[in-house]
N, C-alpha and C. Protein backbone atom coordinates (compact mmCIF):
# COMPACT_ATOMS: atom_id res chain seq x y z
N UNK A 1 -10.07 98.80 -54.49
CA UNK A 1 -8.87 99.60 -54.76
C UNK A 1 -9.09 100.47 -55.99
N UNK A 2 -9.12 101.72 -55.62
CA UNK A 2 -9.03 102.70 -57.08
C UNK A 2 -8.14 102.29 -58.15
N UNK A 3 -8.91 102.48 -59.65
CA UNK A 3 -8.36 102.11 -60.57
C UNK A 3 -7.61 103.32 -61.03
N UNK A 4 -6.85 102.96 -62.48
CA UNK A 4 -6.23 104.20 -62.74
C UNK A 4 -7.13 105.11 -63.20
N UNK A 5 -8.15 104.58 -63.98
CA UNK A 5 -9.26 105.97 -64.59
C UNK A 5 -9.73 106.32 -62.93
N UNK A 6 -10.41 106.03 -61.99
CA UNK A 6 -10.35 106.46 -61.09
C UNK A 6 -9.58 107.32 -60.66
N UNK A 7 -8.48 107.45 -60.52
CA UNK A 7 -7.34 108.66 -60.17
C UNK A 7 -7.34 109.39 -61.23
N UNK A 8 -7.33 109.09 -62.82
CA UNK A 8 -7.02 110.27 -63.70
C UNK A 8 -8.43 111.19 -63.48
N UNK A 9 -9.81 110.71 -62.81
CA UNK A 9 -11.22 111.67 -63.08
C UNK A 9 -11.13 112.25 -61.86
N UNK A 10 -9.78 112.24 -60.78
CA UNK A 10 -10.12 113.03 -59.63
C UNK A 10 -9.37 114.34 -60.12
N UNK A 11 -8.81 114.68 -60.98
CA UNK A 11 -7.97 116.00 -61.19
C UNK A 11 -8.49 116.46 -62.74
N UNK A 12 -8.06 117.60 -63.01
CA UNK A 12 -8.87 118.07 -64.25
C UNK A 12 -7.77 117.78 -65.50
N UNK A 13 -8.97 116.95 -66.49
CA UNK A 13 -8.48 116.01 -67.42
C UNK A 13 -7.82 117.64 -68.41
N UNK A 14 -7.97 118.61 -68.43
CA UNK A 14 -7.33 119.97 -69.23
C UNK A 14 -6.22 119.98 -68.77
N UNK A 15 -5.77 119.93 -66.97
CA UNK A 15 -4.81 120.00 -66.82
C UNK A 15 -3.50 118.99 -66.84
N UNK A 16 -4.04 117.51 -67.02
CA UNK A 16 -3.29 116.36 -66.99
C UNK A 16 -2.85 116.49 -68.41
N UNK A 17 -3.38 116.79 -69.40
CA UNK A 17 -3.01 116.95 -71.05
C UNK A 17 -2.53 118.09 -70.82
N UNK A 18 -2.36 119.47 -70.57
CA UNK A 18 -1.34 120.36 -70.41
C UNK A 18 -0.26 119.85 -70.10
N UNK A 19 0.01 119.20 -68.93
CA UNK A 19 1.13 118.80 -68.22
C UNK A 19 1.73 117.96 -68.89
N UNK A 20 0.94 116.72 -69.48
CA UNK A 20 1.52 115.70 -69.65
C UNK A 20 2.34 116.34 -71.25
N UNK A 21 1.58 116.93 -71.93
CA UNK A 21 2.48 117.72 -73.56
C UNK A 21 3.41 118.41 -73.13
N UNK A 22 3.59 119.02 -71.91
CA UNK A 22 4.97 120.32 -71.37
C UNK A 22 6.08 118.97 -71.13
N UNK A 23 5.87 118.02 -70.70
CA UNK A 23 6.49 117.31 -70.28
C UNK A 23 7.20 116.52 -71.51
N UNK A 24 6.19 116.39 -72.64
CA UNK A 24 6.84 115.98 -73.69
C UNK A 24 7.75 116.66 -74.33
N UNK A 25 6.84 117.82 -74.43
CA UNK A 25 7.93 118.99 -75.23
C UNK A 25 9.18 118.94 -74.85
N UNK A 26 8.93 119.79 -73.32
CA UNK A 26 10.39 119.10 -72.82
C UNK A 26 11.68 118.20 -72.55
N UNK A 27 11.38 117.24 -73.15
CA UNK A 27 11.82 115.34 -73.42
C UNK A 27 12.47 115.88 -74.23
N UNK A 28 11.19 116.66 -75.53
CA UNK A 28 12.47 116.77 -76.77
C UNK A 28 13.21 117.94 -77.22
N UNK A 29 12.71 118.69 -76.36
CA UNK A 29 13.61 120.07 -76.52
C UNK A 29 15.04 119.53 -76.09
N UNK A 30 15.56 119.25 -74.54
CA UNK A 30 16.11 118.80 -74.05
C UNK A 30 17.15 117.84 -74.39
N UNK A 31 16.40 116.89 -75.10
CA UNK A 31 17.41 115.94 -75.90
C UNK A 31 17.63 116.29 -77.29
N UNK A 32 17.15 117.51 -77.91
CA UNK A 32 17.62 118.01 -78.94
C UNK A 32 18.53 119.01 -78.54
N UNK A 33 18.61 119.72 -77.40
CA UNK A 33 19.60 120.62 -77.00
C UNK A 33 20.71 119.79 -76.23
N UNK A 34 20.39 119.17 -75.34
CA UNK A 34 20.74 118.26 -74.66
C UNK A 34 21.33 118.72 -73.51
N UNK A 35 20.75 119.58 -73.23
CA UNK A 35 21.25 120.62 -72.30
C UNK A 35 22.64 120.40 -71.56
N UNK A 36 23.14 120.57 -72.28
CA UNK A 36 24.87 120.08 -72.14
C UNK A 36 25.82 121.20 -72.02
N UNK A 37 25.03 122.63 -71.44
CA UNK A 37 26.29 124.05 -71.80
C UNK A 37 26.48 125.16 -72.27
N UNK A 38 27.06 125.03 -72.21
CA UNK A 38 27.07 126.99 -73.34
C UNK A 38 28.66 126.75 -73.85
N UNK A 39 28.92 127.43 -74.76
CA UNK A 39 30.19 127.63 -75.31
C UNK A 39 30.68 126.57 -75.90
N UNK A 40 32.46 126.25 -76.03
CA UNK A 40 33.18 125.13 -76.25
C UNK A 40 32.43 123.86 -75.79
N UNK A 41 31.92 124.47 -74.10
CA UNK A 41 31.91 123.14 -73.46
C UNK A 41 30.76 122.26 -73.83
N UNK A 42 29.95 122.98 -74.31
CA UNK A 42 28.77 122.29 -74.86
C UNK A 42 28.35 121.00 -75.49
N UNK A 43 27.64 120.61 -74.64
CA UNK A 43 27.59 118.86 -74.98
C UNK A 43 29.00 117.83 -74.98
N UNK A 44 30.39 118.44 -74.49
CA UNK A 44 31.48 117.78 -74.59
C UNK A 44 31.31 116.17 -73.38
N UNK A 45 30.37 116.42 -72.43
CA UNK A 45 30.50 115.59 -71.86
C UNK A 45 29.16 114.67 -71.97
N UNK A 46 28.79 113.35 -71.83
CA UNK A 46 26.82 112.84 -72.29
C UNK A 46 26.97 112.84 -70.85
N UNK A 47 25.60 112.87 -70.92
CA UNK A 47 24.43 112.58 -69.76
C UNK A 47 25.02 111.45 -68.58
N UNK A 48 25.47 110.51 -69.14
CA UNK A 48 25.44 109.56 -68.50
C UNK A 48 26.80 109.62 -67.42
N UNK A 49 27.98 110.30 -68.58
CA UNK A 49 29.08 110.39 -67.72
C UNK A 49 28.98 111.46 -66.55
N UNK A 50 28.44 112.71 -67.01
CA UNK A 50 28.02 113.50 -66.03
C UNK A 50 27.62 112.87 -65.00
N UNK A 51 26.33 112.75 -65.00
CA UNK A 51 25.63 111.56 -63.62
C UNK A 51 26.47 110.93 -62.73
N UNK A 52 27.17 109.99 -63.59
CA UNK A 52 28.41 109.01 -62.76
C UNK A 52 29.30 109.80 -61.85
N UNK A 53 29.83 111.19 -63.17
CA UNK A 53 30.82 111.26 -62.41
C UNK A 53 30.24 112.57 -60.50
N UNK A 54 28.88 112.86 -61.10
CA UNK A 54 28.08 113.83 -60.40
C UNK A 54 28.36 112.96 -59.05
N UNK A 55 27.59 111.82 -58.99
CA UNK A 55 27.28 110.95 -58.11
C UNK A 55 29.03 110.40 -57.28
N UNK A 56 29.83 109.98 -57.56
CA UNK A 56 31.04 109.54 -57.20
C UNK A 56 31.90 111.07 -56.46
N UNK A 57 30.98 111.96 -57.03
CA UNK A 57 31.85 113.59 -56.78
C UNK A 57 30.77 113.54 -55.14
N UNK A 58 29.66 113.22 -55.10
CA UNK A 58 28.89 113.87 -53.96
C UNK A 58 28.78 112.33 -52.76
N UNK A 59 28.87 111.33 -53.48
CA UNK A 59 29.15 110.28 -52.38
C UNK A 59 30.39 109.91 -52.08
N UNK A 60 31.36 110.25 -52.38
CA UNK A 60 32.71 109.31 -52.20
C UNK A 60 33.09 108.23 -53.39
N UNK A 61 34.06 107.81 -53.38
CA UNK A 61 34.57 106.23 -53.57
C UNK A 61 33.30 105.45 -53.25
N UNK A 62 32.59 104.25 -53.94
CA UNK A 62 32.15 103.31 -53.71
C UNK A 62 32.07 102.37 -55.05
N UNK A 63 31.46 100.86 -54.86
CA UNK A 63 31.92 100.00 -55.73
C UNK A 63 30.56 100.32 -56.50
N UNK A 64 30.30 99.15 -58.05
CA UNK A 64 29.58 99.12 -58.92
C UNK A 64 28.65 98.41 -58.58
N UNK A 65 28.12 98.43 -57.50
CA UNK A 65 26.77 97.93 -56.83
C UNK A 65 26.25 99.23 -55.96
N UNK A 66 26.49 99.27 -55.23
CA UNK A 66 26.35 100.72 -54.45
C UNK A 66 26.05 102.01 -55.18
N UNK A 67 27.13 102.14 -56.45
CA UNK A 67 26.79 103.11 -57.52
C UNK A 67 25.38 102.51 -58.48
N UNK A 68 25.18 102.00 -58.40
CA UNK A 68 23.99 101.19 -59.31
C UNK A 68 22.73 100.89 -58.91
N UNK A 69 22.76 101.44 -57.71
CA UNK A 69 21.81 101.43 -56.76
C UNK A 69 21.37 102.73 -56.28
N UNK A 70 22.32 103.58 -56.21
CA UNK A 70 22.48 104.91 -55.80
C UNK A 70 21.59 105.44 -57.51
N UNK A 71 22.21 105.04 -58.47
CA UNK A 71 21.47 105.87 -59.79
C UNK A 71 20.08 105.24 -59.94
N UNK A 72 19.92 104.04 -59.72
CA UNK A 72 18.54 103.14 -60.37
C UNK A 72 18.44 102.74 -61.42
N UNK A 73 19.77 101.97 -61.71
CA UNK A 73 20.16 101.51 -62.94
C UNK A 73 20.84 99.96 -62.32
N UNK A 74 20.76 99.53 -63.31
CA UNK A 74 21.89 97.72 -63.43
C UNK A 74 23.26 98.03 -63.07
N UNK A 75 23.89 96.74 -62.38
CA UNK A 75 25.37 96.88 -62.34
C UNK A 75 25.94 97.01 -63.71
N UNK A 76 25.28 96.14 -64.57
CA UNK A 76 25.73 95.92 -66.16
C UNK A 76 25.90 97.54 -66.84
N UNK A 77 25.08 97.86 -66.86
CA UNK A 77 24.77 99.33 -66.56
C UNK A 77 26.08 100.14 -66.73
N UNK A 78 26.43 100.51 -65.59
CA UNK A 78 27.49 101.23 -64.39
C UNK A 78 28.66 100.23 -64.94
N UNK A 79 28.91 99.24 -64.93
CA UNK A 79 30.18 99.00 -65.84
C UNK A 79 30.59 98.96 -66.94
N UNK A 80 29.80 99.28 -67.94
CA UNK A 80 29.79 99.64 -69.17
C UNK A 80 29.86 101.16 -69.52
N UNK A 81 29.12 101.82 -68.78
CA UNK A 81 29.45 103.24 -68.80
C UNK A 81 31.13 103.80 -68.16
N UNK A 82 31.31 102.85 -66.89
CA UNK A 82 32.55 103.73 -66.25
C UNK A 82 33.67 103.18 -66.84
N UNK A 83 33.91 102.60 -67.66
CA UNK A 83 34.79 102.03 -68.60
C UNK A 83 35.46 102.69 -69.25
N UNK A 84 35.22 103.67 -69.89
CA UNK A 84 35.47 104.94 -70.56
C UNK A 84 35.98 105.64 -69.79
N UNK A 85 35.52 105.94 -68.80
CA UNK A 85 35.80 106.87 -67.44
C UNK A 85 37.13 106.54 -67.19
N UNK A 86 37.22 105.65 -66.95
CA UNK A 86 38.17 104.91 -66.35
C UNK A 86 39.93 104.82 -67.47
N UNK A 87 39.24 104.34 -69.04
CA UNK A 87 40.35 104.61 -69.69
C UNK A 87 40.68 106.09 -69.93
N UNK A 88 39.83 107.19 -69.69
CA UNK A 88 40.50 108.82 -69.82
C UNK A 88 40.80 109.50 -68.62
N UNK A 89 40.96 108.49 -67.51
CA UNK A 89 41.52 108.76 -66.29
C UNK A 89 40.67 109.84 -65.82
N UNK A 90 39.34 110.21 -66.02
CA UNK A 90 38.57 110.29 -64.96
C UNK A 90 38.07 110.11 -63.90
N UNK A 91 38.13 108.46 -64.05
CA UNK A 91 37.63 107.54 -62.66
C UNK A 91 38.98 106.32 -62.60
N UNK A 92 39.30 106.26 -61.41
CA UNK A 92 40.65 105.23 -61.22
C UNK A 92 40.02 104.21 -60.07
N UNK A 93 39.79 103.14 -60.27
CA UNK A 93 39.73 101.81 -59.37
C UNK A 93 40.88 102.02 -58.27
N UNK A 94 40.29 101.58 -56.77
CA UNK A 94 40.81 101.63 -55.97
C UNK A 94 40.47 100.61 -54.99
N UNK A 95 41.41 100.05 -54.06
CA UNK A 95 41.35 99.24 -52.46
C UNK A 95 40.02 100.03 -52.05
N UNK A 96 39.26 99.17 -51.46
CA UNK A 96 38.32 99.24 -50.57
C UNK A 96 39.06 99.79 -49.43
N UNK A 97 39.11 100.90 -48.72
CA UNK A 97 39.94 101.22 -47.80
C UNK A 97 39.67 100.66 -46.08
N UNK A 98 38.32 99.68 -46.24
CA UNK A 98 38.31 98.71 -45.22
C UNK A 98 37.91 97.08 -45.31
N UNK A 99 38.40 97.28 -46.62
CA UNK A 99 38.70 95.66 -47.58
C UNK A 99 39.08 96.07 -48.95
N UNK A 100 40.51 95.24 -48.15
CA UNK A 100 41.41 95.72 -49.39
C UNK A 100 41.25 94.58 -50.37
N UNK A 101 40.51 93.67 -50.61
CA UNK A 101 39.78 92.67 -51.81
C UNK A 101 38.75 93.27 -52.71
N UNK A 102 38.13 94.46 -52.09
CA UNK A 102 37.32 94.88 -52.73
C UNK A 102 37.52 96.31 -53.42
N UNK A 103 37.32 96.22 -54.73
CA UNK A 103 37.75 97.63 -55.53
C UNK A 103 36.49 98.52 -55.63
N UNK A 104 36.34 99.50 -55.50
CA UNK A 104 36.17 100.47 -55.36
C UNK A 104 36.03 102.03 -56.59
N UNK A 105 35.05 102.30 -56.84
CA UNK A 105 35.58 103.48 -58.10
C UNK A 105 35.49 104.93 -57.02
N UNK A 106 36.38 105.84 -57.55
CA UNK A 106 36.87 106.91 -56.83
C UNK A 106 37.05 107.85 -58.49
N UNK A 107 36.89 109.23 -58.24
CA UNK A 107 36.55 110.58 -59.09
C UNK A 107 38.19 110.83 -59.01
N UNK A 108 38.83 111.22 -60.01
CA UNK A 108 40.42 111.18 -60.23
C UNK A 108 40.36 112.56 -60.17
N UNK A 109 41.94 113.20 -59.72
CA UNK A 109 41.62 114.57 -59.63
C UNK A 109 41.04 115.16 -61.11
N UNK A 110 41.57 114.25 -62.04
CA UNK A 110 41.55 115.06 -63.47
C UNK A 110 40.11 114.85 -63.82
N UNK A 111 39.30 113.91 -63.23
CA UNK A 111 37.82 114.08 -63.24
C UNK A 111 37.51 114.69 -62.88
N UNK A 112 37.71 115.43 -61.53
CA UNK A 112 36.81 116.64 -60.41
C UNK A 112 37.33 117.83 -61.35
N UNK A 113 37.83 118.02 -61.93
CA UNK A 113 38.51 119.76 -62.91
C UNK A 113 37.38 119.71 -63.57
N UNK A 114 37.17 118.22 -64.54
CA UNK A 114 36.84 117.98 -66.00
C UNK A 114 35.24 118.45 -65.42
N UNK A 115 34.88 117.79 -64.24
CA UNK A 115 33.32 118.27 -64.20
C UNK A 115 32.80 119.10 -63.19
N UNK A 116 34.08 119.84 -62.63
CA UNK A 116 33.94 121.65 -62.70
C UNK A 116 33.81 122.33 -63.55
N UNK A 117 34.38 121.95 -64.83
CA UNK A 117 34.26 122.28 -66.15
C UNK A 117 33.26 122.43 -66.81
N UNK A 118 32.19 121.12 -66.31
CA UNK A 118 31.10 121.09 -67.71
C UNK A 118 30.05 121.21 -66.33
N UNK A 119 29.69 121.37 -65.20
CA UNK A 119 28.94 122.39 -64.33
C UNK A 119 29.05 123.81 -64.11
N UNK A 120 29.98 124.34 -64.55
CA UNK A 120 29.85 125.80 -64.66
C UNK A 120 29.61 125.88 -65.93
N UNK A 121 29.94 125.37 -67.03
CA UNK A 121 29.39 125.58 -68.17
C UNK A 121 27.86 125.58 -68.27
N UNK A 122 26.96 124.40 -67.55
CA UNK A 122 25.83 124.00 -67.34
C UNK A 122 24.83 124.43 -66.59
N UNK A 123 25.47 125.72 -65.49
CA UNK A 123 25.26 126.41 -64.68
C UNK A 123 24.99 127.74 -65.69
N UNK A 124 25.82 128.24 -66.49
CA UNK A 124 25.65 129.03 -67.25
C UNK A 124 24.71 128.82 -68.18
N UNK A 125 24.14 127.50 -68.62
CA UNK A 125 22.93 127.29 -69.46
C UNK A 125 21.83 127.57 -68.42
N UNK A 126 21.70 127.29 -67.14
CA UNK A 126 20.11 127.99 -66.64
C UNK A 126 20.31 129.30 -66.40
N UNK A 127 21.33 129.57 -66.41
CA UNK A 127 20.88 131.35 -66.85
C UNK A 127 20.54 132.06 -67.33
N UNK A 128 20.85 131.26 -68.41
CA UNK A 128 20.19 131.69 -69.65
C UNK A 128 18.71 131.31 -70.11
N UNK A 129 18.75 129.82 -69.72
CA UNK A 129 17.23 129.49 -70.05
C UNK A 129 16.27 130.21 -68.41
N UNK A 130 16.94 130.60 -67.74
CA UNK A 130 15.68 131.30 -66.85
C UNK A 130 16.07 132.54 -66.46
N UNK A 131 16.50 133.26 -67.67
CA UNK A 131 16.84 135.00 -67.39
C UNK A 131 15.52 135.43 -67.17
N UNK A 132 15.05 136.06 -66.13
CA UNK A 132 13.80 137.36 -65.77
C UNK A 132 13.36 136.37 -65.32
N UNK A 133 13.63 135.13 -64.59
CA UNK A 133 12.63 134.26 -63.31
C UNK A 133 13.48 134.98 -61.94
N UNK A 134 13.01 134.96 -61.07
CA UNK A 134 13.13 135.27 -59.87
C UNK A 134 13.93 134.20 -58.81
N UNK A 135 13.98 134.56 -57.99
CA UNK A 135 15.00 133.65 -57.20
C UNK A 135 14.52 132.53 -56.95
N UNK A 136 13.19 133.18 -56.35
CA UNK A 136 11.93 132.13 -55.74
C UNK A 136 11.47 131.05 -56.87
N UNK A 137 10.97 131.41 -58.23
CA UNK A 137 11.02 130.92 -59.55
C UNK A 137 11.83 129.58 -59.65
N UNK A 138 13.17 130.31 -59.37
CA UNK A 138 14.10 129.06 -60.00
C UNK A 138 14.01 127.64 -58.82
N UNK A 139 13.61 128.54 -57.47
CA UNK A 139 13.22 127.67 -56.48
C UNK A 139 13.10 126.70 -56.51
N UNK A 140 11.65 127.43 -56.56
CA UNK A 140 10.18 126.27 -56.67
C UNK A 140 10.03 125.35 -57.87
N UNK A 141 11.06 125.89 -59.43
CA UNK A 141 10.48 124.84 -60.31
C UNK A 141 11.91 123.16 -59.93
N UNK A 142 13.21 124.08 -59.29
CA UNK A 142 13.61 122.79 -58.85
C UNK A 142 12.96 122.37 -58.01
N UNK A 143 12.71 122.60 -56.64
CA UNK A 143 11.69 121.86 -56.04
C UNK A 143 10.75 120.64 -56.40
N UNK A 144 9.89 121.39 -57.43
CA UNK A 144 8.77 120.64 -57.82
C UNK A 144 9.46 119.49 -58.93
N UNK A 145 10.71 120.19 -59.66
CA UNK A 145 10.88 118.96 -60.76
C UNK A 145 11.62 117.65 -60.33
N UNK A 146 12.33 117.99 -59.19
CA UNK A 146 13.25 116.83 -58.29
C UNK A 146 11.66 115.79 -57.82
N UNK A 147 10.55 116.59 -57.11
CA UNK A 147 10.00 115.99 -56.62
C UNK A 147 9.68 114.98 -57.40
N UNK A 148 8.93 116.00 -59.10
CA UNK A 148 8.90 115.37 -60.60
C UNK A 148 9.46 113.78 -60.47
N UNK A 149 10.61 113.95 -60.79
CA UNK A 149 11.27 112.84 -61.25
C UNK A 149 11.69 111.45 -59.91
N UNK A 150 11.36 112.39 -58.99
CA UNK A 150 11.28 111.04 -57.95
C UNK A 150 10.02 110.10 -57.66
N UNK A 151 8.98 110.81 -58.27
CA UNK A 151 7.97 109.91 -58.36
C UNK A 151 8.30 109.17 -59.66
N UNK A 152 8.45 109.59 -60.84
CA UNK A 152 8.95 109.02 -62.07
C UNK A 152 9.63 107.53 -61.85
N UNK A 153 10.96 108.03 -61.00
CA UNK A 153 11.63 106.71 -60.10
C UNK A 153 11.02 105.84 -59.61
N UNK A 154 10.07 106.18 -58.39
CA UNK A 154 9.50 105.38 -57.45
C UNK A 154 8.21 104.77 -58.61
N UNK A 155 7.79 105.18 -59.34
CA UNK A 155 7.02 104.17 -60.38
C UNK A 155 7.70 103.09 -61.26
N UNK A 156 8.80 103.44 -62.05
CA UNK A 156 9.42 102.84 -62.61
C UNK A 156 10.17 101.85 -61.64
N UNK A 157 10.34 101.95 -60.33
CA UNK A 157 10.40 100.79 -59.17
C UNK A 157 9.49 99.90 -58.68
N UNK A 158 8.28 100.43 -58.94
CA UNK A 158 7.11 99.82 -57.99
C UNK A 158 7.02 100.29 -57.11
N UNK A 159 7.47 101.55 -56.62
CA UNK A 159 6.89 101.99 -55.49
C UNK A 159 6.43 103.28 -55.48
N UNK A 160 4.99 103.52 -54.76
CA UNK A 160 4.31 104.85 -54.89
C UNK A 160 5.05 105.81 -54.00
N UNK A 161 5.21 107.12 -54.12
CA UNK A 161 5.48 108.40 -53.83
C UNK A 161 4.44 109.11 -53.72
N UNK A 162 3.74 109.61 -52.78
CA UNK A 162 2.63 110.19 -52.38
C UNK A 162 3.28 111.73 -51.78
N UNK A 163 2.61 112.97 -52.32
CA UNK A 163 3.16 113.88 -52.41
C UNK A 163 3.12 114.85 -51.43
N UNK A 164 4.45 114.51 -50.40
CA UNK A 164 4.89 115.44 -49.57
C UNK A 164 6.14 116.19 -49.99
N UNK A 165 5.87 117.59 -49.95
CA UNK A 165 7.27 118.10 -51.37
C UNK A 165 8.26 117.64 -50.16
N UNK A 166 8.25 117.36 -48.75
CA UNK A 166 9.25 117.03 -47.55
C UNK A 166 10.27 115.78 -48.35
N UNK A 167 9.57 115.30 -49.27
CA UNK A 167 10.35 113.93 -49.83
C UNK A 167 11.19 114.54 -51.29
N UNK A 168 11.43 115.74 -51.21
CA UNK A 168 12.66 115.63 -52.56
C UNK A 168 13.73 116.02 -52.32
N UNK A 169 14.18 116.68 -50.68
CA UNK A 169 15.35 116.95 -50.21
C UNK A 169 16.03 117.90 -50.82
N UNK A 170 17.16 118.48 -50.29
CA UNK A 170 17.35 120.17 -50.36
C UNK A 170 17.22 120.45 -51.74
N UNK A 171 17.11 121.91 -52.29
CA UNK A 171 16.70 122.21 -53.73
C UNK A 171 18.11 121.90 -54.08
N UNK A 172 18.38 121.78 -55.07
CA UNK A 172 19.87 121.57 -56.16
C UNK A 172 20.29 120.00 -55.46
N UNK A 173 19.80 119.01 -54.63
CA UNK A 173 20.58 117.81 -54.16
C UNK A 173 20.33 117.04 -55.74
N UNK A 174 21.73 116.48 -55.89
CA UNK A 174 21.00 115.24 -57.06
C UNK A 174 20.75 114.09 -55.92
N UNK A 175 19.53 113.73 -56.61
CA UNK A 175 18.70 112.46 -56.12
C UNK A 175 18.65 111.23 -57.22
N UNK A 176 19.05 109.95 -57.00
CA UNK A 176 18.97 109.36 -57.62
C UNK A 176 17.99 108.82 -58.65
N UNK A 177 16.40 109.58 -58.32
CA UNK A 177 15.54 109.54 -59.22
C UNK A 177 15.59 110.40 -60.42
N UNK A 178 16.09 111.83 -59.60
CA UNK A 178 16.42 112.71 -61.18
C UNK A 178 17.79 111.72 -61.88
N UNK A 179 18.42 111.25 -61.44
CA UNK A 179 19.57 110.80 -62.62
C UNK A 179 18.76 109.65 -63.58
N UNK A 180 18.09 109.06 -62.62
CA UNK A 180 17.13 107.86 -63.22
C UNK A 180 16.69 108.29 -64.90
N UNK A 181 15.87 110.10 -64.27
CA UNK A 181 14.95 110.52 -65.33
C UNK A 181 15.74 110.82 -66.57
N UNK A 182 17.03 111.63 -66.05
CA UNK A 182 17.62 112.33 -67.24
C UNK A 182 19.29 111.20 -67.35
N UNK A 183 19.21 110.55 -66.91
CA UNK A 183 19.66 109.44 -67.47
C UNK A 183 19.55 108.43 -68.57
N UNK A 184 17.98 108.51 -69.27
CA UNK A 184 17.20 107.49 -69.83
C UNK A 184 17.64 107.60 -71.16
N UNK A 185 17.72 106.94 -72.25
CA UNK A 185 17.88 107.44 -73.35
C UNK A 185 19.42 107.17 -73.98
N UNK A 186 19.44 107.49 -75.13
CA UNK A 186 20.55 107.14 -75.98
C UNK A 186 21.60 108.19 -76.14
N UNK A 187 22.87 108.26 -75.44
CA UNK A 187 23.89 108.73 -75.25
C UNK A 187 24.74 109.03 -76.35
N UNK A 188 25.53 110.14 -77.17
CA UNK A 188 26.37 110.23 -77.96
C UNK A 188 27.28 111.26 -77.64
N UNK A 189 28.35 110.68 -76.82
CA UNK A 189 29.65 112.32 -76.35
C UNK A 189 30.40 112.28 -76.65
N UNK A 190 31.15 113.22 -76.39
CA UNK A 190 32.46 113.67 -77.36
C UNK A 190 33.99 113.11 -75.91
N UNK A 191 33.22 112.72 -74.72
CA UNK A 191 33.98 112.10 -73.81
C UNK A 191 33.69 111.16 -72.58
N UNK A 192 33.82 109.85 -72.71
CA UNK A 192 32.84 108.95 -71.47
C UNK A 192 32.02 108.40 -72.40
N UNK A 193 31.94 108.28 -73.63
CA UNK A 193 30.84 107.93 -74.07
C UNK A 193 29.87 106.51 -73.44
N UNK A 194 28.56 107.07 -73.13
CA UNK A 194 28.03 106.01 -72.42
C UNK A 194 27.47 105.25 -72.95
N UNK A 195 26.65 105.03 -73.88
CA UNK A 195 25.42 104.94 -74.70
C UNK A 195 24.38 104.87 -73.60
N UNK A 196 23.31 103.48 -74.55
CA UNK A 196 22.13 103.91 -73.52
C UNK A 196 21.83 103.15 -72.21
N UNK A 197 20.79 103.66 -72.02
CA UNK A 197 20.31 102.83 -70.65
C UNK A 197 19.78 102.02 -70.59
C-alpha cells in the first residue's frame, strides 16, 4: 500500500508548497477578515450561526442529530450553538410533524430576513474580492474549492475522496464538508454567538 511520501513524490513538491502556503494564507486572511460582509452588516453574524442557520434554510425543519450529521460536527456541538438561535428567535423548536414526541428545529421567519440580510451582504463581499474575474473564473474557483473542502471532510472522517470534480455537486450548493471547513475555529459574533468547534 502506498505510503504518504509515496503520494507526496508523485506530484511536484514546488507545487504542493505553493498550494499548501495559498491555503494558509488564506486560513488567515479569512479569519482576520472573517469574511463576514460589507457595510453595517459586517461580521454581525459568526460563522457558525450562519452555517446552522444556512443549512435549516436549504433542508427544512430537522432535529439535532440529522443537523449534526448534515454539518460533520457533534450533537453537543449543534446544541450549544442553536441555543442562542433559539433565545433571539431565529430558530423555534417544533413537533416532529410525523412524531409529535419528537422536536424538531425549524428557521423562524425572523431568521430567514436576518440571513437574507447577512447573504446579500456576503454576496456583496465576492464582488468585491473577485472584481475583473470572469464568470467562468468565479466558476471554476467555486467548483474546485467545494471540491477543496470535501476532501478536507472526507479526511477528517476517514474517508478518501478520489477526484472526480462529478463529486462536489452544483456550483454555489452548501455541502456539508465546506461548512465542516469554514466552520472550524473560534467564533466571536455580535449575534448567535457560537464559539468553537
Amino acid at each position: 500500500m502506498p505510503t504518504s511520501q509515496d503520494m507526496t513524490t508523485e506530484f511536484d513538491p514546488g507545487l504542493l508548497d505553493a498550494l499548501q502556503h495559498q491555503v494558509a494564507v488564506f486560513a488567515r486572511r479569512a479569519e482576520q477578515t472573517r469574511l463576514g460582509g460589507t457595510g453595517q452588516l459586517r461580521n454581525s453574524m459568526d460563522r457558525a450561526a450562519y452555517l446552522l442557520l444556512n443549512r435549516l434554510d436549504q433542508e427544512g425543519p430537522m432535529g439535532v442529530k440529522a443537523l449534526a450529521a448534515g454539518m460533520g460536527i457533534d450533537s453537543s456541538t449543534v446544541t450549544r450553538q442553536v441555543a442562542p438561535l433559539v433565545d433571539t428567535g431565529l430558530v423555534k423548536r417544533t413537533s416532529h410533524p410525523e412524531d409529535g414526541r419528537a422536536v424538531v428545529l425549524q428557521l423562524s421567519p425572523r431568521g430567514l430576513a436576518r440571513l437574507e440580510e447577512v447573504r446579500s451582504s456576503r454576496r456583496q463581499l465576492m464582488v468585491e474580492v473577485t472584481e475583473g474575474w470572469t464568470p467562468d473564473e468565479r466558476e471554476s474557483f467555486c467548483t474546485l474549492l467545494t471540491r477543496f473542502n470535501t476532501a478536507l471532510s472526507a479526511r477528517q472522517s476517514g474517508h478518501a475522496v478520489h477526484g472526480s470534480a462529478g463529486q462536489t455537486g452544483p456550483v454555489g450548493q452548501a455541502l456539508p464538508a465546506a461548512e465542516t471547513a469554514a466552520g472550524s475555529g473560534a467564533e466571536s459574533g455580535t449575534e448567535g454567538g457560537a464559539g468553537a468547534e
